[in-house]
Protein backbone atom coordinates (compact mmCIF):
# COMPACT_ATOMS: atom_id res chain seq x y z
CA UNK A 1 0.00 0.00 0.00
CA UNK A 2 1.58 3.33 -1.25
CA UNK A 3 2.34 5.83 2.05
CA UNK A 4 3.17 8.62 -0.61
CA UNK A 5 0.32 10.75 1.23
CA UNK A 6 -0.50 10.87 4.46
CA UNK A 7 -4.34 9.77 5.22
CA UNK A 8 -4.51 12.12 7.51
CA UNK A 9 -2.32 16.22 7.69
CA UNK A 10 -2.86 19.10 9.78
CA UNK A 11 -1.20 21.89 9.61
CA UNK A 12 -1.08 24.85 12.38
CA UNK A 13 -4.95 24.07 12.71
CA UNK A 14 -6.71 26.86 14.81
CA UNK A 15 -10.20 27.20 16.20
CA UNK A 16 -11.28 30.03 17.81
CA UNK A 17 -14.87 30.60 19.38
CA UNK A 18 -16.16 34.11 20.60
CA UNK A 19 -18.30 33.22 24.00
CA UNK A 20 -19.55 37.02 23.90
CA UNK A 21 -17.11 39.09 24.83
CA UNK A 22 -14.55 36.78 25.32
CA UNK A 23 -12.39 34.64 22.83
CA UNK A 24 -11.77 30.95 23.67
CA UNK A 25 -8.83 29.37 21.52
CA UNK A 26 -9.86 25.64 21.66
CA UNK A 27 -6.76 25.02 19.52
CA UNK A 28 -3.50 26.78 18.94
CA UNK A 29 -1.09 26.01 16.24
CA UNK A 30 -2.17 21.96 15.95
CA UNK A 31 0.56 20.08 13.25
CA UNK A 32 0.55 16.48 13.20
CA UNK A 33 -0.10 13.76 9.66
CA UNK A 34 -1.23 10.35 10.30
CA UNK A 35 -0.31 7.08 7.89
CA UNK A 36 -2.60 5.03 6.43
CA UNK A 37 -3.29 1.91 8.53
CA UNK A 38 -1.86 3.58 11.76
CA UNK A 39 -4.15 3.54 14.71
CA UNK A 40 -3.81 6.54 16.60
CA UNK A 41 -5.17 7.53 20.18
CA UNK A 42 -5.79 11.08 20.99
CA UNK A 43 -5.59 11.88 24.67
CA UNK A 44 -6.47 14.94 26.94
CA UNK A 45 -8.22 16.08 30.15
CA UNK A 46 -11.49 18.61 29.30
CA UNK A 47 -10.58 21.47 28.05
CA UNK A 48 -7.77 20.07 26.51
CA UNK A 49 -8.97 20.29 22.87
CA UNK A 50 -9.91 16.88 22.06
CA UNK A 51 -13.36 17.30 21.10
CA UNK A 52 -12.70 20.31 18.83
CA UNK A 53 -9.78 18.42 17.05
CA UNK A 54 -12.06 15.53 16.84
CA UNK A 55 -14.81 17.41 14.82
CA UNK A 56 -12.46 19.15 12.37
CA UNK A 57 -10.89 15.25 12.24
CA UNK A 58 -14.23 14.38 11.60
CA UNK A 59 -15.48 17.16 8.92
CA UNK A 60 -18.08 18.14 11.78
CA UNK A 61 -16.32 21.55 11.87
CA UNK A 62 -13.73 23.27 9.56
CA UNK A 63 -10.56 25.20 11.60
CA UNK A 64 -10.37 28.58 12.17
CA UNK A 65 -7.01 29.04 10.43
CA UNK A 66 -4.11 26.22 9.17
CA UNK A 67 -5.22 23.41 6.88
CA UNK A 68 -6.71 19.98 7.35
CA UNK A 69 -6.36 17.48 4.90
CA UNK A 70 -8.32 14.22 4.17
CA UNK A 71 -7.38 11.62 2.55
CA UNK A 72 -6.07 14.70 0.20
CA UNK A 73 -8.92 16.77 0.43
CA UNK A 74 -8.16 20.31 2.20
CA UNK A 75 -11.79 21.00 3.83
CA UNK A 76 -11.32 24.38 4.50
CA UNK A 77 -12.94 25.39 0.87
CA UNK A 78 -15.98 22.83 1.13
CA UNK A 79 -19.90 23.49 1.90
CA UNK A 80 -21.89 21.89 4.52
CA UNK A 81 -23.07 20.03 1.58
CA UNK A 82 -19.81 18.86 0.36
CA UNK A 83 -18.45 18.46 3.83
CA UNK A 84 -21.79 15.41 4.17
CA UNK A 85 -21.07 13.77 1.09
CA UNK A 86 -16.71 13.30 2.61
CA UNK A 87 -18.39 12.35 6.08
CA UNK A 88 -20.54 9.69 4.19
CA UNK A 89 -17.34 8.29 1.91
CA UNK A 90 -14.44 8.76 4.05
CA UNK A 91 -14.68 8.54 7.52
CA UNK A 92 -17.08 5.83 9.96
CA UNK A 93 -18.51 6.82 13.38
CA UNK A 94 -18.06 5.11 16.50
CA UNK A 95 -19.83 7.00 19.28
CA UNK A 96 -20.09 6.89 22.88
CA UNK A 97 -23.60 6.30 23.18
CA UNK A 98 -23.88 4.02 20.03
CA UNK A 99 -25.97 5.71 18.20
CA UNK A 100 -28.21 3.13 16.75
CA UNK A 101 -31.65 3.37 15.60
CA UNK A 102 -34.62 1.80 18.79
CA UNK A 103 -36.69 0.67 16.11
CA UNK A 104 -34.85 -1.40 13.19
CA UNK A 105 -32.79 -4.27 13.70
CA UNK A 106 -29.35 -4.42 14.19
CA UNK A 107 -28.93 -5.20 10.31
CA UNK A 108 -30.98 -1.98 9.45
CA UNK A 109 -28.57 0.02 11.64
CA UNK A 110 -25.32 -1.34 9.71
CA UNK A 111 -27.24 -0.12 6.01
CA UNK A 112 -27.85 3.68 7.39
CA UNK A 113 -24.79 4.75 5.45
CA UNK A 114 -25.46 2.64 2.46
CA UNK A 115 -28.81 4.05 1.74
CA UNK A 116 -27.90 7.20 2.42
CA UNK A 117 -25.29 6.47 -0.26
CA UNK A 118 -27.94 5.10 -2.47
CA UNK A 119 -26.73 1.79 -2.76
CA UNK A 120 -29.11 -0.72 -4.16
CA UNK A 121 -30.99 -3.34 -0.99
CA UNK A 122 -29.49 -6.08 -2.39
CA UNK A 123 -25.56 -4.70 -1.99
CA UNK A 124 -26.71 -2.89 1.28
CA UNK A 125 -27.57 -5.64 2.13
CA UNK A 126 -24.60 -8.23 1.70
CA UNK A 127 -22.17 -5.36 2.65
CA UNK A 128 -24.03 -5.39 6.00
CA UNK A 129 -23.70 -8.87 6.96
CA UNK A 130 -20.16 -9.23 5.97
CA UNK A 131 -19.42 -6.10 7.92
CA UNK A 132 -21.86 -7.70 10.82
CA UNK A 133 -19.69 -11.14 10.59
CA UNK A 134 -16.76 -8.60 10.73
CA UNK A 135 -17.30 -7.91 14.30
CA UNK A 136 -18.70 -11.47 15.22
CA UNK A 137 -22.41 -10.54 14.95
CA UNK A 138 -23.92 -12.17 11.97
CA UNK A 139 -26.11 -14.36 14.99
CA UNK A 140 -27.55 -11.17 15.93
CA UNK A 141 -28.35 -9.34 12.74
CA UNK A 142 -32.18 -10.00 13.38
CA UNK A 143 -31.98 -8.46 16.96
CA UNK A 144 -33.07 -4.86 17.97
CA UNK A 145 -30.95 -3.06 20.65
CA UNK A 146 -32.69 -3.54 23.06
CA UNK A 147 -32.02 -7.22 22.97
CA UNK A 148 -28.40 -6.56 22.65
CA UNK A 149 -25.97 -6.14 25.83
CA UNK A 150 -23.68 -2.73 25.50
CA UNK A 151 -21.28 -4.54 24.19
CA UNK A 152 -22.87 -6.10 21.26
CA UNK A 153 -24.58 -2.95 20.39
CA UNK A 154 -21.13 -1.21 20.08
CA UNK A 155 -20.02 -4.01 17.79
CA UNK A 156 -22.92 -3.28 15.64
CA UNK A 157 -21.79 0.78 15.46
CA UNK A 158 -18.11 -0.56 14.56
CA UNK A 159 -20.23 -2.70 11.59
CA UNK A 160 -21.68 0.58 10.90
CA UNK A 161 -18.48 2.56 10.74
CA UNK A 162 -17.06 -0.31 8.67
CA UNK A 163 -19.63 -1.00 5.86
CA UNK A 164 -18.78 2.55 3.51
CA UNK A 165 -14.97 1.03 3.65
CA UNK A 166 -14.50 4.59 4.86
CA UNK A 167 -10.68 5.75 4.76
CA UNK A 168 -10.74 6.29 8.26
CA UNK A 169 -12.33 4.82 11.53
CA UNK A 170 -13.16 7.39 13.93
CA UNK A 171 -14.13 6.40 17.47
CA UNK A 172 -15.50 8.85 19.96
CA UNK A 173 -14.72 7.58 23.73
CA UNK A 174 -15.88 4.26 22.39
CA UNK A 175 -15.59 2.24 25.72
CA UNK A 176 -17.32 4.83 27.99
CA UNK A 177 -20.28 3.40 28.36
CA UNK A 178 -18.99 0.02 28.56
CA UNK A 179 -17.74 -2.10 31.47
CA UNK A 180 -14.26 -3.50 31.70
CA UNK A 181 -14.99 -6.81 30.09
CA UNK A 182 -17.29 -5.24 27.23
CA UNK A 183 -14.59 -2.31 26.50
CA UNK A 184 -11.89 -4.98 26.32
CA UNK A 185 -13.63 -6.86 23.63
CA UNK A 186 -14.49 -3.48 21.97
CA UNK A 187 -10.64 -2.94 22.26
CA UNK A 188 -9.77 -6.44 20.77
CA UNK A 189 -12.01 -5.60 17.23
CA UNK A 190 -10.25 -2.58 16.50
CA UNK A 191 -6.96 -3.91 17.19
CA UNK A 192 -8.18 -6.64 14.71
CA UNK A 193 -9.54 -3.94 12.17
CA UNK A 194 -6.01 -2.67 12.07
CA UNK A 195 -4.03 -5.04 11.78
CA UNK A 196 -6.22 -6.03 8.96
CA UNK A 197 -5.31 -2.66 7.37
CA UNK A 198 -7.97 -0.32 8.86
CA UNK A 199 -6.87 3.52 10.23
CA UNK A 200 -8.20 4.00 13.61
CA UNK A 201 -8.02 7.39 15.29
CA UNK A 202 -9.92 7.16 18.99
CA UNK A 203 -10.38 9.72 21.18
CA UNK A 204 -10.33 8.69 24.45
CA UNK A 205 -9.53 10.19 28.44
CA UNK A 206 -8.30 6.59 29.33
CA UNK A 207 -5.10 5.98 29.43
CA UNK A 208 -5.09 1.94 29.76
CA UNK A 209 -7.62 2.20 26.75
CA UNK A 210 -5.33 4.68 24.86
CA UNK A 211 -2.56 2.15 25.20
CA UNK A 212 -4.14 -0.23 23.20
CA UNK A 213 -2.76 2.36 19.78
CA UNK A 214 0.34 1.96 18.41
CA UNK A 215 0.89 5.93 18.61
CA UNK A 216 -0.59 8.35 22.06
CA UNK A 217 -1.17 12.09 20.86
CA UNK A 218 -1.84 14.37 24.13
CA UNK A 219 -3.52 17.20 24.04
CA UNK A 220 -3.18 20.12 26.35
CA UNK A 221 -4.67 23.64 26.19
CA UNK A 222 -5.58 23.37 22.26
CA UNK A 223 -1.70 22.33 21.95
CA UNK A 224 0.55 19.17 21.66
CA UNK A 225 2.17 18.53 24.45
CA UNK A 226 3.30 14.85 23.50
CA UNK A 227 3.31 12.84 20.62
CA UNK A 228 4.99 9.23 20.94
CA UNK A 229 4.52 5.95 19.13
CA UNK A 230 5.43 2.17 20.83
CA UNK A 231 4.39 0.17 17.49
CA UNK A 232 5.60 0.94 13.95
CA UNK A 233 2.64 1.63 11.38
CA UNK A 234 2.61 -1.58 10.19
CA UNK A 235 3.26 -4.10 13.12
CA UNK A 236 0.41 -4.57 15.75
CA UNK A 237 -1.02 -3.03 18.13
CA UNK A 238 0.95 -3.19 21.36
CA UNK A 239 0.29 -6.27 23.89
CA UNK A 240 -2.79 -6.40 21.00
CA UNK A 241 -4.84 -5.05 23.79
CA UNK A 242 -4.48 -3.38 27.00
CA UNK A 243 -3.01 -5.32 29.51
CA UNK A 244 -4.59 -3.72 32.74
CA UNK A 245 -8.26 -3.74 31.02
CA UNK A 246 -7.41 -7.30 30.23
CA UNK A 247 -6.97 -7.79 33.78
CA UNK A 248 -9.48 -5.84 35.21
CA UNK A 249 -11.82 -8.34 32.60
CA UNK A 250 -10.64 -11.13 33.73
CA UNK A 251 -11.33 -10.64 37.35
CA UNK A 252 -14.68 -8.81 36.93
């Protein structure tokens, strides 16, 4: 796979917000490029900038001033329009709270994007179940959340993310409303994701669940304060899977 361009550059991002009379700099100066197939965690207390810098990651938000580029594509010039159709293409959701839809099955969650992308039922539909048998869940495809534990139901938002091939999977504090043994096994399927060639970028204020990413970005008033990596790009994830969350699973 070529790494001739970076999946992922930033370059002195800014984003400013005016709370009346007063400016808040959520970001100052960010630079940083991430490879394709890297899986990166991004780290910070609140405040820290990690939720802005996720959204312009994201094309939820555009910055202020610098550059972000996906996949090639510098943002900064597109409409809200144009900025739905990259979402949609490029990049899959994880979120916190799952996100999925009460009233369809867990199989009707996965083709959101798809039909959204106007893909015909019967490739929605096969795209969904291989991305459902991705995450270990093609049992379960009939099932409605509310017959799945918290655990399953994030698996079917990582099927989700998964079934645009999106050039980027973005998860959003995706063990927070998990318990040790269900974030673990959350853990384990993205590790698996990337070492099957997937970019991950989490956000996260867990530092056992941050060290399941082969590189830690912190973030500390809208700046950088550290950026170090303990696996190369391609070679997996370190221990595969946090070892203290692991543990903690184990004894639970």
């Amino acid at each position: 796979m070529s790494r001739s361009r970076p999946i992922i550059a930033a370059q002195r991002m800014t984003k400013s917000y005016s709370l009346g009379p007063t400016a808040v700099h959520a970001l100052r100066g960010v630079t940083f490029t991430i490879e394709r197939g890297d899986f990166v965690a991004i780290v910070g207390a609140s405040g820290s900038g990690k939720s802005t810098l996720m959204n312009i990651v994201g094309c939820l938000d555009v910055p202020t001033r610098g550059r972000y580029l996906l996949d090639g594509i510098d943002v900064r010039g597109l409409d809200d329009y144009q900025l739905a159709i990259v979402r949609n293409r490029k990049i899959g959701f994880i979120f916190q709270s799952f996100n999925l839809i009460p009233r369809t099955s867990a199989l009707q969650n996965v083709e959101l994007p798809l039909v959204y992308a106007r893909v015909a039922a019967k490739e929605r539909r096969q795209r969904s179940l291989e991305a459902l048998e991705l995450v270990g869940l093609s049992n379960r495809a009939s099932h409605y959340p509310s017959e799945l534990s918290g655990g399953q139901q994030q698996r079917v938002a990582v099927a989700r993310a998964l079934v645009t091939d999106p050039a980027i999977i973005l998860a959003d504090e995706p063990t927070g409303n998990l318990d040790t043994h269900s974030s673990a096994e959350i853990l384990q399927v993205l590790c698996r994701l990337n070492v099957a060639g997937r970019t991950v970028v989490m956000i996260t204020h867990e530092r056992d669940v941050a060290s399941a990413a082969k590189r830690l970005i912190t973030l500390r008033d809208g700046q950088i304060l550290d950026d170090q990596r303990s696996a190369p790009v391609t070679g997996l994830p370190p221990g595969f899977i946090p070892a203290d969350l692991t543990r903690k699973a184990a004894t639970a």
